[in-house]
Protein backbone atom coordinates (compact mmCIF):
# COMPACT_ATOMS: atom_id res chain seq x y z
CA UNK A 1 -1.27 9.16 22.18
CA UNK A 2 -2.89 6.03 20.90
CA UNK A 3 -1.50 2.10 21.03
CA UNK A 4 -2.28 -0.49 18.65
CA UNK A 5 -0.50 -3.73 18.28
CA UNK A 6 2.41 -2.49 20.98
CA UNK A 7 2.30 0.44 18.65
CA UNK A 8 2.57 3.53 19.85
CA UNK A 9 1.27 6.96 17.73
CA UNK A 10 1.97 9.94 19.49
CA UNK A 11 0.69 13.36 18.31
CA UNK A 12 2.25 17.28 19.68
CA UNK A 13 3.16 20.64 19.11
CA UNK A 14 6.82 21.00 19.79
CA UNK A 15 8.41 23.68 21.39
CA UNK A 16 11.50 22.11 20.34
CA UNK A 17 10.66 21.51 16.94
CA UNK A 18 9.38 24.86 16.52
CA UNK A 19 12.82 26.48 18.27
CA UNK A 20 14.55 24.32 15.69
CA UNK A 21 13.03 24.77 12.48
CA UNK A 22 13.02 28.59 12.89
CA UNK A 23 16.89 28.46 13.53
CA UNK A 24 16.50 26.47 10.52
CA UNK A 25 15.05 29.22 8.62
CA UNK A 26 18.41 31.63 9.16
CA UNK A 27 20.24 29.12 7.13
CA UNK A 28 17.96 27.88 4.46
CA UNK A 29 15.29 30.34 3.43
CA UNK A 30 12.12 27.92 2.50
CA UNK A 31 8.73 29.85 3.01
CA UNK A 32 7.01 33.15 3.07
CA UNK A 33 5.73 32.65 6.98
CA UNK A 34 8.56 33.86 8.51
CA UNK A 35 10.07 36.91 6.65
CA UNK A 36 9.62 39.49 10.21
CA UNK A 37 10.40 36.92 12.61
CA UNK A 38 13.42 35.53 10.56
CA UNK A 39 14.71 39.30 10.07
CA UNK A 40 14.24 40.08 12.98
CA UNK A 41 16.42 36.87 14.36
CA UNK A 42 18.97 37.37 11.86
CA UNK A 43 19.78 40.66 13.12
CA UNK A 44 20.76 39.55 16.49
CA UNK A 45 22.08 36.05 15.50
CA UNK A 46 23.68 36.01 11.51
CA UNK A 47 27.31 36.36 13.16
CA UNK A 48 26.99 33.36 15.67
CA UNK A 49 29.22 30.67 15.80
CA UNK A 50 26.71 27.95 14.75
CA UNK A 51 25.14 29.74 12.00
CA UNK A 52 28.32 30.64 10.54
CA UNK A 53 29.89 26.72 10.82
CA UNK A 54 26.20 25.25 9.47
CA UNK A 55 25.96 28.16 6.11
CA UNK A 56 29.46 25.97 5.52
CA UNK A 57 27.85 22.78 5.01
CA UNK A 58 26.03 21.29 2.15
CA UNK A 59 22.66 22.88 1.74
CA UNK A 60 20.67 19.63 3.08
CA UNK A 61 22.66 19.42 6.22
CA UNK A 62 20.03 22.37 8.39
CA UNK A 63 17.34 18.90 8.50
CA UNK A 64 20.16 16.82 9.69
CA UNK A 65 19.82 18.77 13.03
CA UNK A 66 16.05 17.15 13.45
CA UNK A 67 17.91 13.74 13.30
CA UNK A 68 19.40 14.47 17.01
CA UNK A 69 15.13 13.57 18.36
CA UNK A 70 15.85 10.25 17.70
CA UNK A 71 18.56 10.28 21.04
CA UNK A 72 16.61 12.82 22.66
CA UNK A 73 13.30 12.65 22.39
CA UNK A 74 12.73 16.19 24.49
CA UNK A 75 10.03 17.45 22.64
CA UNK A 76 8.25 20.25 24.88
CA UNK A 77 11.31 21.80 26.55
CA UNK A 78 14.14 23.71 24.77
CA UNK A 79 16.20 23.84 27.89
CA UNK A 80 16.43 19.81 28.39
CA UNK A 81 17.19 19.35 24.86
CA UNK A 82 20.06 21.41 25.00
CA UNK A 83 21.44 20.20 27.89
CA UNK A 84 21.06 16.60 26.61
CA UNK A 85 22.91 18.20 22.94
CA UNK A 86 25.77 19.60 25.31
CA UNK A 87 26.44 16.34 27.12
CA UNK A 88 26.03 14.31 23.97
CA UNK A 89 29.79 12.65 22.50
CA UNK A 90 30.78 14.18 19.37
CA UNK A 91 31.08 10.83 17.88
CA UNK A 92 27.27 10.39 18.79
CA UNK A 93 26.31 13.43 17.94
CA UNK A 94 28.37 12.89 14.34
CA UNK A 95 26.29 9.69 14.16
CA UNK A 96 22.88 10.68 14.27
CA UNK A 97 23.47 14.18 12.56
CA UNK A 98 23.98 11.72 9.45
CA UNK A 99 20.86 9.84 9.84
CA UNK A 100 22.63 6.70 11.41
CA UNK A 101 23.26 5.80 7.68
CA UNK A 102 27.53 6.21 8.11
CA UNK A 103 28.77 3.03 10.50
CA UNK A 104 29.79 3.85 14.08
CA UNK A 105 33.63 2.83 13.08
CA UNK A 106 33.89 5.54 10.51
CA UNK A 107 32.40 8.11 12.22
CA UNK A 108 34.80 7.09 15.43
CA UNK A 109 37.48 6.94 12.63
CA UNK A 110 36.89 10.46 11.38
CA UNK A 111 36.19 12.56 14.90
CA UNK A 112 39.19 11.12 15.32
CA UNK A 113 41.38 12.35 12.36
CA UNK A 114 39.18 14.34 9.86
CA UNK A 115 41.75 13.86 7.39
CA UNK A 116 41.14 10.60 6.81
CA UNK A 117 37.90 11.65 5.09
CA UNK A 118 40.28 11.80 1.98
CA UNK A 119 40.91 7.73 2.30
CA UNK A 120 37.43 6.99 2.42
CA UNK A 121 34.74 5.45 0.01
CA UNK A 122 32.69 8.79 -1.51
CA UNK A 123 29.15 7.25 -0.78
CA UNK A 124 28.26 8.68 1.88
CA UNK A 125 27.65 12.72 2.47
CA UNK A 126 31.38 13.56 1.15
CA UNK A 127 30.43 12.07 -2.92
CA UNK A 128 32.92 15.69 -3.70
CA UNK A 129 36.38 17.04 -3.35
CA UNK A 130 34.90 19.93 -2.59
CA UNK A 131 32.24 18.57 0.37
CA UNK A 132 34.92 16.53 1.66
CA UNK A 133 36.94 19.84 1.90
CA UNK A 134 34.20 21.09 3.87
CA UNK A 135 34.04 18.60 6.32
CA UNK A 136 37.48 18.34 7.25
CA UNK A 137 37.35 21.89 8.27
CA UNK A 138 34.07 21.18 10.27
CA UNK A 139 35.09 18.18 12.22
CA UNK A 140 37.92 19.86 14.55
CA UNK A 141 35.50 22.61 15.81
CA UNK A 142 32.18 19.92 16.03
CA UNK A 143 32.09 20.32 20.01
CA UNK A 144 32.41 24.11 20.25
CA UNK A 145 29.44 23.94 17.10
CA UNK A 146 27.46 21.89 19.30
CA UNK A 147 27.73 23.36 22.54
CA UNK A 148 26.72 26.89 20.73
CA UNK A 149 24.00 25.63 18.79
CA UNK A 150 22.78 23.88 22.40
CA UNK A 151 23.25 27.76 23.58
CA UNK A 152 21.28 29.65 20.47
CA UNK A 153 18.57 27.57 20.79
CA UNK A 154 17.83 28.33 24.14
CA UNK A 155 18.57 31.64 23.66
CA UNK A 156 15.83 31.87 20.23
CA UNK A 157 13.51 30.06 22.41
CA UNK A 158 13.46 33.03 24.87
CA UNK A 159 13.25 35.52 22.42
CA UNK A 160 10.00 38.10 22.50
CA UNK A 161 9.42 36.72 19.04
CA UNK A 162 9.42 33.02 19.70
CA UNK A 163 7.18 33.40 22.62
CA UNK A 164 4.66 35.93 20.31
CA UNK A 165 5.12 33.32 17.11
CA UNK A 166 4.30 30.54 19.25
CA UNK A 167 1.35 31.77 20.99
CA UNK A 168 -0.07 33.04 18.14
CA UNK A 169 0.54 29.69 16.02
CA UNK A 170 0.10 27.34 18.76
CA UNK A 171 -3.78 26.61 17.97
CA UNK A 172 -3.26 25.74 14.27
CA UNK A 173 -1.05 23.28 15.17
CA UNK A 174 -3.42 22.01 17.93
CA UNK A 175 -6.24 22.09 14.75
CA UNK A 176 -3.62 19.75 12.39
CA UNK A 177 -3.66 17.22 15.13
CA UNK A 178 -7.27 17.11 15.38
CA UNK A 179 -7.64 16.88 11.80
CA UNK A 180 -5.53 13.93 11.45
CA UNK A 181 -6.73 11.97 13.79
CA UNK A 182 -9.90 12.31 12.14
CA UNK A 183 -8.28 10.21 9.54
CA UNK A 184 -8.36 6.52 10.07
CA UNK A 185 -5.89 5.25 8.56
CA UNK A 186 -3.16 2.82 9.39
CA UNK A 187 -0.06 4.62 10.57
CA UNK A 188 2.22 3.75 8.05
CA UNK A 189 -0.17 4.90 5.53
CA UNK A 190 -0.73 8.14 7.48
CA UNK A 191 2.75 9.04 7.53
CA UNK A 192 3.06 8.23 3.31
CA UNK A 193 -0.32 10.43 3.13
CA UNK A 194 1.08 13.08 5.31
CA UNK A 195 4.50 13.30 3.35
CA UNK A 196 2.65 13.18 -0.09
CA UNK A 197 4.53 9.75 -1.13
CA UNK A 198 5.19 6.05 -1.05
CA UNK A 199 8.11 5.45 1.13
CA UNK A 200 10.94 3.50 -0.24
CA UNK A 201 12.10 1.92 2.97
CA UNK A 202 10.13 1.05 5.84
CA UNK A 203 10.39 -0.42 8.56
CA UNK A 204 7.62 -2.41 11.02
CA UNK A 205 8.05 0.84 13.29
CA UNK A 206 6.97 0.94 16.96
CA UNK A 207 6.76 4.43 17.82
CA UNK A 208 5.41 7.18 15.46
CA UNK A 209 5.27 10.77 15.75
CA UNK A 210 3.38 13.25 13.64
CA UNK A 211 4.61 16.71 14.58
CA UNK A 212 3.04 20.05 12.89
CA UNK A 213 5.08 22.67 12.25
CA UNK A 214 4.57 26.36 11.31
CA UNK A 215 7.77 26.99 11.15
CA UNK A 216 8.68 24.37 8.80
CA UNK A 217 5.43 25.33 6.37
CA UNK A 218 6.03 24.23 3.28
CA UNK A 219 8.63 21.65 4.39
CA UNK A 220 8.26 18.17 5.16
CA UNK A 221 10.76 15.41 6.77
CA UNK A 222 10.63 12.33 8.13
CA UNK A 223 13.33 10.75 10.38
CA UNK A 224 13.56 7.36 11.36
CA UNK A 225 15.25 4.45 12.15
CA UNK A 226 14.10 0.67 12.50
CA UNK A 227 12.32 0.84 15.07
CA UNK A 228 10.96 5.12 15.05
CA UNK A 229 9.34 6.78 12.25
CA UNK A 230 8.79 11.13 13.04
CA UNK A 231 6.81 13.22 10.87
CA UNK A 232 7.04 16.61 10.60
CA UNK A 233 5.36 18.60 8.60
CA UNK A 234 4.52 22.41 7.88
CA UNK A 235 0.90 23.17 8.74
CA UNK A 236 -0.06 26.77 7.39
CA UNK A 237 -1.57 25.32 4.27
CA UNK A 238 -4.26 22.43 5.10
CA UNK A 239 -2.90 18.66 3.99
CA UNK A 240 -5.79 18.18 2.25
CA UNK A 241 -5.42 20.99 -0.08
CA UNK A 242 -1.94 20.15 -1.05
CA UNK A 243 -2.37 16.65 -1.81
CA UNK A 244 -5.25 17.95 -4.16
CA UNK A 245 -3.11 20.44 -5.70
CA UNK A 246 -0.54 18.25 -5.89
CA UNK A 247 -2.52 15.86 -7.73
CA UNK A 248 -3.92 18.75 -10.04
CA UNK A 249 -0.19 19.70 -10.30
CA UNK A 250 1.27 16.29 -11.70
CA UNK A 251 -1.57 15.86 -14.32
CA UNK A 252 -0.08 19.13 -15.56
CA UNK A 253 3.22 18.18 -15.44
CA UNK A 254 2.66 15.11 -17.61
CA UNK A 255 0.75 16.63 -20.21
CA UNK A 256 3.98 18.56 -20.47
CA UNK A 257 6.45 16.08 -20.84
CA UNK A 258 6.66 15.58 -24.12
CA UNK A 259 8.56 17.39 -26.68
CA UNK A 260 5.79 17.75 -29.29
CA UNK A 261 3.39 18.87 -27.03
CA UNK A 262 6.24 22.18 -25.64
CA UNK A 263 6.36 22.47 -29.06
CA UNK A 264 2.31 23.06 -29.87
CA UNK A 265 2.10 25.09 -26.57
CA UNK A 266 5.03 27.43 -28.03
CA UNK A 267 3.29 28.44 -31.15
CA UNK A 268 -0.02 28.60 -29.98
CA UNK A 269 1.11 30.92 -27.64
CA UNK A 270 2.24 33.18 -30.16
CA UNK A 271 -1.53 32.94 -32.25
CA UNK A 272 -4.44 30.75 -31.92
CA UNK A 273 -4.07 28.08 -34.59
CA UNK A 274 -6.11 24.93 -35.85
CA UNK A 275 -4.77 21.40 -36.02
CA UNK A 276 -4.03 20.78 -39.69
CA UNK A 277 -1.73 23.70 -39.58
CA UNK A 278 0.21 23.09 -36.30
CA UNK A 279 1.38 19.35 -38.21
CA UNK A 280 2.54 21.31 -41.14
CA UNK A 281 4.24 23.17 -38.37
CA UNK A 282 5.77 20.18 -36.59
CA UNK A 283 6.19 17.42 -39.17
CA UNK A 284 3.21 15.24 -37.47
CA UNK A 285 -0.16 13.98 -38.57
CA UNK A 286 -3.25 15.47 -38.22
CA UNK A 287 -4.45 12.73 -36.02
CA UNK A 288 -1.32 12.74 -33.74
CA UNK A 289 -1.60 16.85 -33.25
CA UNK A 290 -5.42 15.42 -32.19
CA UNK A 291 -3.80 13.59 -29.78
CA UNK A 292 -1.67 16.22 -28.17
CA UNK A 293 -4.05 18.74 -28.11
CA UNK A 294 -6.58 16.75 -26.40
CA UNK A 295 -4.08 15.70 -23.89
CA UNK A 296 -3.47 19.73 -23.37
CA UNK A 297 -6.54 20.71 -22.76
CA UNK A 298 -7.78 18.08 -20.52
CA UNK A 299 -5.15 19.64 -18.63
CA UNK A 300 -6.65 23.12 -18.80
CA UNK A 301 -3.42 24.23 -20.91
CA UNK A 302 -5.31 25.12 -23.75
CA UNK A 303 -8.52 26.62 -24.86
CA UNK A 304 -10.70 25.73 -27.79
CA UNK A 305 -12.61 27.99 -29.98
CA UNK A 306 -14.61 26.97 -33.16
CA UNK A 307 -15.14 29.74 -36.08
CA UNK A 308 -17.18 28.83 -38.84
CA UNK A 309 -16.29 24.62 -39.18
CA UNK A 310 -12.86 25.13 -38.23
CA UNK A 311 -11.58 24.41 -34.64
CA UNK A 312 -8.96 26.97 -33.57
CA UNK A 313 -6.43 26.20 -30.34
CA UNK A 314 -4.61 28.40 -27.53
CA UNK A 315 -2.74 29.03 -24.83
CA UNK A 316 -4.42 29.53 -21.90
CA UNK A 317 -1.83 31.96 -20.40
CA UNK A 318 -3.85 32.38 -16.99
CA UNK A 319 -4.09 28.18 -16.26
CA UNK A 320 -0.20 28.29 -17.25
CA UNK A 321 0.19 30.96 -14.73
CA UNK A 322 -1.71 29.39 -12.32
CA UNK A 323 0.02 26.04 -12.69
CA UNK A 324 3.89 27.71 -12.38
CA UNK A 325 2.24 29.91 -9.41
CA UNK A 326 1.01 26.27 -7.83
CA UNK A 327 4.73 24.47 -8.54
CA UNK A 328 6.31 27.69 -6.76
CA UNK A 329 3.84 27.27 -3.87
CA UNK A 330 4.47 23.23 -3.31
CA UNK A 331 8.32 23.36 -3.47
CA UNK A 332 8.51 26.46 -1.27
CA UNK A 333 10.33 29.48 -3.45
C-alpha cells in the first residue's frame, strides 16, 4: 500500500476475488484458462440454487456480484465475506448489486413489492418487458439467492481445485503487482492504462485498488463510487502486450471502416489486381483507389507486387487471419 495526498493505493491477490470470478465463470463462459477447473466445478455445482437464479438474469448481471467489495471490503478471506453477504439487508444488498446507480427509495420500493417494477421509469437495468419479467421473479427469492451464493462460495473456495488453481497462479499475480508498480504513473491514469481506456466519469477517489485476476483473464472491471475506484483485471496475458495489440488492433479496424475499402479487400481476395482496374471495378478514380490501397497496406492488409511497370495488389490472407485471431483474443471468445 502506498499514500499520496490522503490517497490511498492498495495492491493484492484476492482470495475473494479469485473465489468469485471463478463462480463467475459457471455462468458466463469468457476465457480459455479455466476449461478443467470450470468442468470440473460445474459438475458438482450447475444445479445449485444460485447458479440457477443468476443464468436467469441479464447476461451482465455475474460482474454485478464484484459490486458487493464496495460494503465489504474482505478481500483475503472467503469465509468473512460470506458471513458479511449473509447478514447484509436485501435492500442493501439490491443496492450495491446495481452499482449504487438505482436510488435507495426505489430499491426499498421494489424489495418491497416487485411488482411495482411494472410502474417504474425503464432507465435503469429493467429498459425491457422481458428483463422486467425477470426481475419480478428474482426479487421474492433475493434472500434465499444470497444466503446460497454466501454458502457456494465458501464451499468453491474449499474445493481441491481452488486450493491447486490458486497455488499454482498465486505468483503471477504477485508478478502483475510488481510490474505495476514499476509504473509511475498517477493513479487515475494507472487505472485508465490498466483498463485500456479514458474513463467517462471520475471521481477525485481516495482509495484505489488494483486487483489481478487469473480467473477473470481476459476480463476487466472497475467498480467504484465517489469516493473508491477497484480495478480488476485478468493477468494471464501481460498488460503491456495487450495495450500494444490493442493499438495494432484499432489501426486495423480503421483501415476497415470504410465501404470502398471492404469492397477492394473483397476482390482482391479473389485475384491479385492493379489499381486502374479495381476503379473500373468500383466506380472510383484512380487516385482515390491510391488512396485506399495505401491506407490497406500500411495496415498490413494487403501485399504489393510489381510485374513488369505495373503494380499488382492482394490480400494478405495470413495478416487478416492474424488480425480476426487478435480481435477473438482481446474480447475473450
Amino acid at each position: 500500500m502506498r499514500e499520496h495526498n490522503e490517497e490511498q493505493v492498495i495492491y493484492l491477490s484476492s482470495p475473494v476475488i479469485e473465489t468469485l470470478a471463478l463462480f463467475s465463470s459457471l455462468i458466463q463462459v469468457k476465457n480459455d484458462f479455466l476449461t478443467e477447473e470450470r468442468e470440473q466445478l460445474e459438475e458438482a455445482y450447475q444445479n445449485n440454487f444460485a447458479v440457477v437464479q443468476l443464468k436467469k438474469l441479464p447476461d451482465y448481471s455475474v460482474y454485478n456480484l464484484f459490486n458487493l467489495l464496495i460494503p465489504i471490503p474482505h478481500f483475503s478471506s472467503v469465509e468473512l465475506f460470506a458471513e458479511s453477504l449473509k447478514r447484509m439487508a436485501p435492500g442493501k444488498f439490491l443496492y450495491y448489486f446495481w452499482g449504487e446507480d438505482v436510488p435507495v427509495e426505489i430499491v426499498t420500493k421494489l424489495w418491497e413489492s416487485p411488482k411495482t417494477i411494472w410502474e417504474l421509469d425503464s432507465n435503469y437495468y429493467w429498459q425491457t418487458d422481458e428483463v422486467k419479467a425477470i426481475y419480478e421473479q428474482w426479487l421474492p427469492v433475493l434472500q434465499g439467492f444470497k444466503n446460497e451464493l454466501a454458502e457456494l462460495l465458501v464451499n468453491i473456495s474449499k474445493t481441491a481445485v481452488f486450493h491447486a488453481m490458486w497455488q499454482e497462479r498465486e505468483p503471477l499475480m504477485e508478478a502483475s503487482i510488481r510490474e505495476l508498480q514499476q509504473l509511475s504513473m498517477p493513479s487515475l491514469s494507472l487505472a485508465q492504462y490498466v483498463m485500456g481506456k479514458t474513463f467517462k466519469r471520475t471521481s477525485l477517489y481516495k482509495m484505489y485498488y488494483f486487483i489481478p485476476s487469473y480467473c477473470m483473464t481476459p476480463a476487466r472491471i472497475r467498480i467504484f463510487n465517489e469516493s473508491v475506484c477497484m480495478v480488476i483485471y485478468g493477468c494471464a496475458n501481460a498488460l503491456s502486450n495487450e495495450r500494444e495489440s490493442s493499438e495494432e488492433l484499432a489501426i486495423r479496424l480503421k483501415a476497415l471502416a470504410d465501404p470502398n475499402r471492404l469492397l477492394i479487400l473483397r476482390l482482391l481476395s479473389v485475384k491479385k489486381e492493379y489499381g486502374a482496374k479495381l476503379a473500373e471495378y468500383i466506380g472510383l478514380t484512380t487516385a482515390t483507389i491510391s488512396h485506399h490501397l495505401d491506407i490497406l497496406k500500411k495496415a498490413g492488409l494487403v501485399k504489393e507486387e510489381k510485374i513488369g511497370t505495373i503494380k499488382y495488389f492482394a490480400v494478405d490472407k495470413e495478416q487478416i487471419t492474424e488480425m480476426m485471431q487478435s480481435l477473438q483474443h482481446l474480447i475473450g471468445k
